[in-house]
C-alpha atoms as a PDB file:
ATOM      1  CA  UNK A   1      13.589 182.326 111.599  1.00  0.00           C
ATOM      2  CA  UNK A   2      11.408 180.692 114.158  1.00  0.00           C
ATOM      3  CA  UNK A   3      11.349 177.734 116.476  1.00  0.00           C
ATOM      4  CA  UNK A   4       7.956 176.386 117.804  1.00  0.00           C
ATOM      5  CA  UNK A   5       8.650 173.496 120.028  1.00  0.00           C
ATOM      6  CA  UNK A   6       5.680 171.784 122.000  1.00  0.00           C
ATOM      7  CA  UNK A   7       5.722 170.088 125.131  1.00  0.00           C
ATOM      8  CA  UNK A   8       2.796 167.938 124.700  1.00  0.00           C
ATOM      9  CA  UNK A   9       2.914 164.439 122.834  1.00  0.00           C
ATOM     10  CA  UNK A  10       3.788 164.505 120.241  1.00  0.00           C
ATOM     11  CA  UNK A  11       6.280 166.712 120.202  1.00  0.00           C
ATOM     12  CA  UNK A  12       6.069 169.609 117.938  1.00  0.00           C
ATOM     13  CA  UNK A  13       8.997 171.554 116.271  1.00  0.00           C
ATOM     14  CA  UNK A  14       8.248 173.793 113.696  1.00  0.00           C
ATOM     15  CA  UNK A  15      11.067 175.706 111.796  1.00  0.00           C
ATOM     16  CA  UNK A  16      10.201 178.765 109.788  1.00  0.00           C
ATOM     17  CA  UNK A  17      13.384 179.938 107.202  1.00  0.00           C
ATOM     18  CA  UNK A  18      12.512 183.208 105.702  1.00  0.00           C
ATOM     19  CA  UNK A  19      15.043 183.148 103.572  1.00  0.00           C
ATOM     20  CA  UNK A  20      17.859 180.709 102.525  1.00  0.00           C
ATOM     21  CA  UNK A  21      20.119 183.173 100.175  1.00  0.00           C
ATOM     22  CA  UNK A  22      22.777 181.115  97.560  1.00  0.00           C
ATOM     23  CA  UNK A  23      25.502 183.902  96.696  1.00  0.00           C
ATOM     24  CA  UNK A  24      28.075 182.373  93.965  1.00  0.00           C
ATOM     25  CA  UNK A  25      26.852 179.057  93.782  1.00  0.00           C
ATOM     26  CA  UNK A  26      25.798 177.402  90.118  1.00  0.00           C
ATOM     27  CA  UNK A  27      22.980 174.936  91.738  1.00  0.00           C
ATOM     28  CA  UNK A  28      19.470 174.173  91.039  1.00  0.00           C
ATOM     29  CA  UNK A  29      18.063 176.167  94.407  1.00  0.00           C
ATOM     30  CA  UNK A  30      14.936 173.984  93.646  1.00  0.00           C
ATOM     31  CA  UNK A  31      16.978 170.885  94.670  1.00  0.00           C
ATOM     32  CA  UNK A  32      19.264 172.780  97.131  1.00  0.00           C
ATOM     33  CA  UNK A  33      16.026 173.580  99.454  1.00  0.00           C
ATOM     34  CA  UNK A  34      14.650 169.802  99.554  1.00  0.00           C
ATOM     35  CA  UNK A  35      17.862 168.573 100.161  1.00  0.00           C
ATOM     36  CA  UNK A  36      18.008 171.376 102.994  1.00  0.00           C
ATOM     37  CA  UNK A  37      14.804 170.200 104.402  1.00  0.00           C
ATOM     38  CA  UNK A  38      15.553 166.865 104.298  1.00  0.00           C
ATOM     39  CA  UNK A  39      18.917 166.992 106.273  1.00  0.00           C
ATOM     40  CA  UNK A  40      17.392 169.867 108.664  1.00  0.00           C
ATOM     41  CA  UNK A  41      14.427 167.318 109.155  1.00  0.00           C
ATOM     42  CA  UNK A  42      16.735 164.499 110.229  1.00  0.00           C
ATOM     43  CA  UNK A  43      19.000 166.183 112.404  1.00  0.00           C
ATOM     44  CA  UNK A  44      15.797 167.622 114.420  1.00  0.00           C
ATOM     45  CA  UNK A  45      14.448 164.418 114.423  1.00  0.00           C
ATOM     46  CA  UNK A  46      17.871 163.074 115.613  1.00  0.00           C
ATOM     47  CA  UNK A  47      19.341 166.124 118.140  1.00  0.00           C
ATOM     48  CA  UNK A  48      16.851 168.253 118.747  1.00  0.00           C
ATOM     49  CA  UNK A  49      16.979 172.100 119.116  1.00  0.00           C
ATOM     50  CA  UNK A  50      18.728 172.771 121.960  1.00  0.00           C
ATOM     51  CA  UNK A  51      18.168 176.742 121.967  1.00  0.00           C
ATOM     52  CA  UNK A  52      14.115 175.820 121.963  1.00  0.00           C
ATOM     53  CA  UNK A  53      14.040 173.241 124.993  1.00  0.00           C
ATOM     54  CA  UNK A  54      12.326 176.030 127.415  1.00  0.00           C
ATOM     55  CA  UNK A  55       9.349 176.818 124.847  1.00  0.00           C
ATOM     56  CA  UNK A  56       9.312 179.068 121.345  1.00  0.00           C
ATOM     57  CA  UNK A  57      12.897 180.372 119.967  1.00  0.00           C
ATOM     58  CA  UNK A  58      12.532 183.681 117.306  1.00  0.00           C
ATOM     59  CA  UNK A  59      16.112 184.087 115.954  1.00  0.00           C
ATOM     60  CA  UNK A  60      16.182 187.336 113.622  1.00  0.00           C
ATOM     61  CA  UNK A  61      18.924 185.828 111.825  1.00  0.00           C
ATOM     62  CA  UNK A  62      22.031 183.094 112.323  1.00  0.00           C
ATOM     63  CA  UNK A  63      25.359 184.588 111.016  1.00  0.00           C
ATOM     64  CA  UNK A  64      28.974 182.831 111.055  1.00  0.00           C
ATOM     65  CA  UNK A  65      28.029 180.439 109.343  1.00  0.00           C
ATOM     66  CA  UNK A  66      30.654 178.672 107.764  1.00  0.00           C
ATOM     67  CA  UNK A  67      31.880 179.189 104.446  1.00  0.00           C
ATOM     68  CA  UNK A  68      31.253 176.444 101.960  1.00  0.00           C
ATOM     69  CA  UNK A  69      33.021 175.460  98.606  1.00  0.00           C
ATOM     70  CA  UNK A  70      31.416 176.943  95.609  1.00  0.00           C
ATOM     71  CA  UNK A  71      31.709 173.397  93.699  1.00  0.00           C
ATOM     72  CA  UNK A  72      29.402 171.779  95.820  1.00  0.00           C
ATOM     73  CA  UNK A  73      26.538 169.641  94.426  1.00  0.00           C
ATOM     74  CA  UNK A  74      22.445 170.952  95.185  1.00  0.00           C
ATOM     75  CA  UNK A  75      22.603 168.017  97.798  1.00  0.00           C
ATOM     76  CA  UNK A  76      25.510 168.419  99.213  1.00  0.00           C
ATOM     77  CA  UNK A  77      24.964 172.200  99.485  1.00  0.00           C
ATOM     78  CA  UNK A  78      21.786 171.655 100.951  1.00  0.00           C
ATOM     79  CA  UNK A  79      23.087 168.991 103.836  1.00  0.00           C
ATOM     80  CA  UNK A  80      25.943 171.291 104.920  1.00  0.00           C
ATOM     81  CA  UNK A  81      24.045 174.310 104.879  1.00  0.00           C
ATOM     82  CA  UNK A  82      21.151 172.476 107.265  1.00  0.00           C
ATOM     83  CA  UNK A  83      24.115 171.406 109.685  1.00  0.00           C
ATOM     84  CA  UNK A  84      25.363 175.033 109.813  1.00  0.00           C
ATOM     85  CA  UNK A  85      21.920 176.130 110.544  1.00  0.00           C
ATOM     86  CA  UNK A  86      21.300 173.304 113.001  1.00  0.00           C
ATOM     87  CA  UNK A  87      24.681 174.290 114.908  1.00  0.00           C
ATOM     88  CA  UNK A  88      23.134 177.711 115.359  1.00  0.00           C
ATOM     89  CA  UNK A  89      20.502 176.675 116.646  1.00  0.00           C
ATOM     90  CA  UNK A  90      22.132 174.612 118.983  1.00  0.00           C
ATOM     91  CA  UNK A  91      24.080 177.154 120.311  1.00  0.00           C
ATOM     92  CA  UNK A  92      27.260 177.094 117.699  1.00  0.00           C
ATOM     93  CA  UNK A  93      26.931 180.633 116.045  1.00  0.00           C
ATOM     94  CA  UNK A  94      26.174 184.203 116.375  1.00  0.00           C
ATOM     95  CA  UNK A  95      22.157 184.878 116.518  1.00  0.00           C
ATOM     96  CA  UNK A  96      20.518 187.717 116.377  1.00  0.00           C
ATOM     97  CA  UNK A  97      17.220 187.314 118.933  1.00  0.00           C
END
């Protein structure tokens, strides 16, 4: 996973997932990763990346994560799973650099 973030205007953040991996979930993954997207988009656009503020941030992997319901809907799976990712990024998880 990898975090460009560009002081010049206009700012520039660029996230890179390698790979978003659904264990036990009955979802559309098509739907799960635009809803993803979306929610990671917004709360980038909102908070920021903390972790990046001093230049480029290459995170091998975030881990302890929370652990969702399996019931979820593809959106709702999607949102929550972009707020666990943006938490790690801003500083709320385990990362492996």
């Amino acid at each position: 996973m990898g975090v460009k973030h560009s002081s010049r205007e206009p700012r520039e953040i660029r996230i890179d997932v390698g790979e978003l991996v659904l264990d036990g979930f009955r979802v559309d993954p098509d739907r799960v990763s635009a809803s993803f997207e979306r929610e990671l988009s917004r709360l980038v656009r909102e908070h920021g990346v903390p972790m990046a503020a001093d230049g480029t941030l290459a995170l091998e992997a975030l881990s302890g994560l929370p652990p969702l319901p399996a019931g979820l809907s593809a959106r709702r799976l999607g949102q929550e799973l972009a707020r666990a990712v943006h938490a790690g990024l801003s500083g709320r998880g385990e990362v492996t650099r």
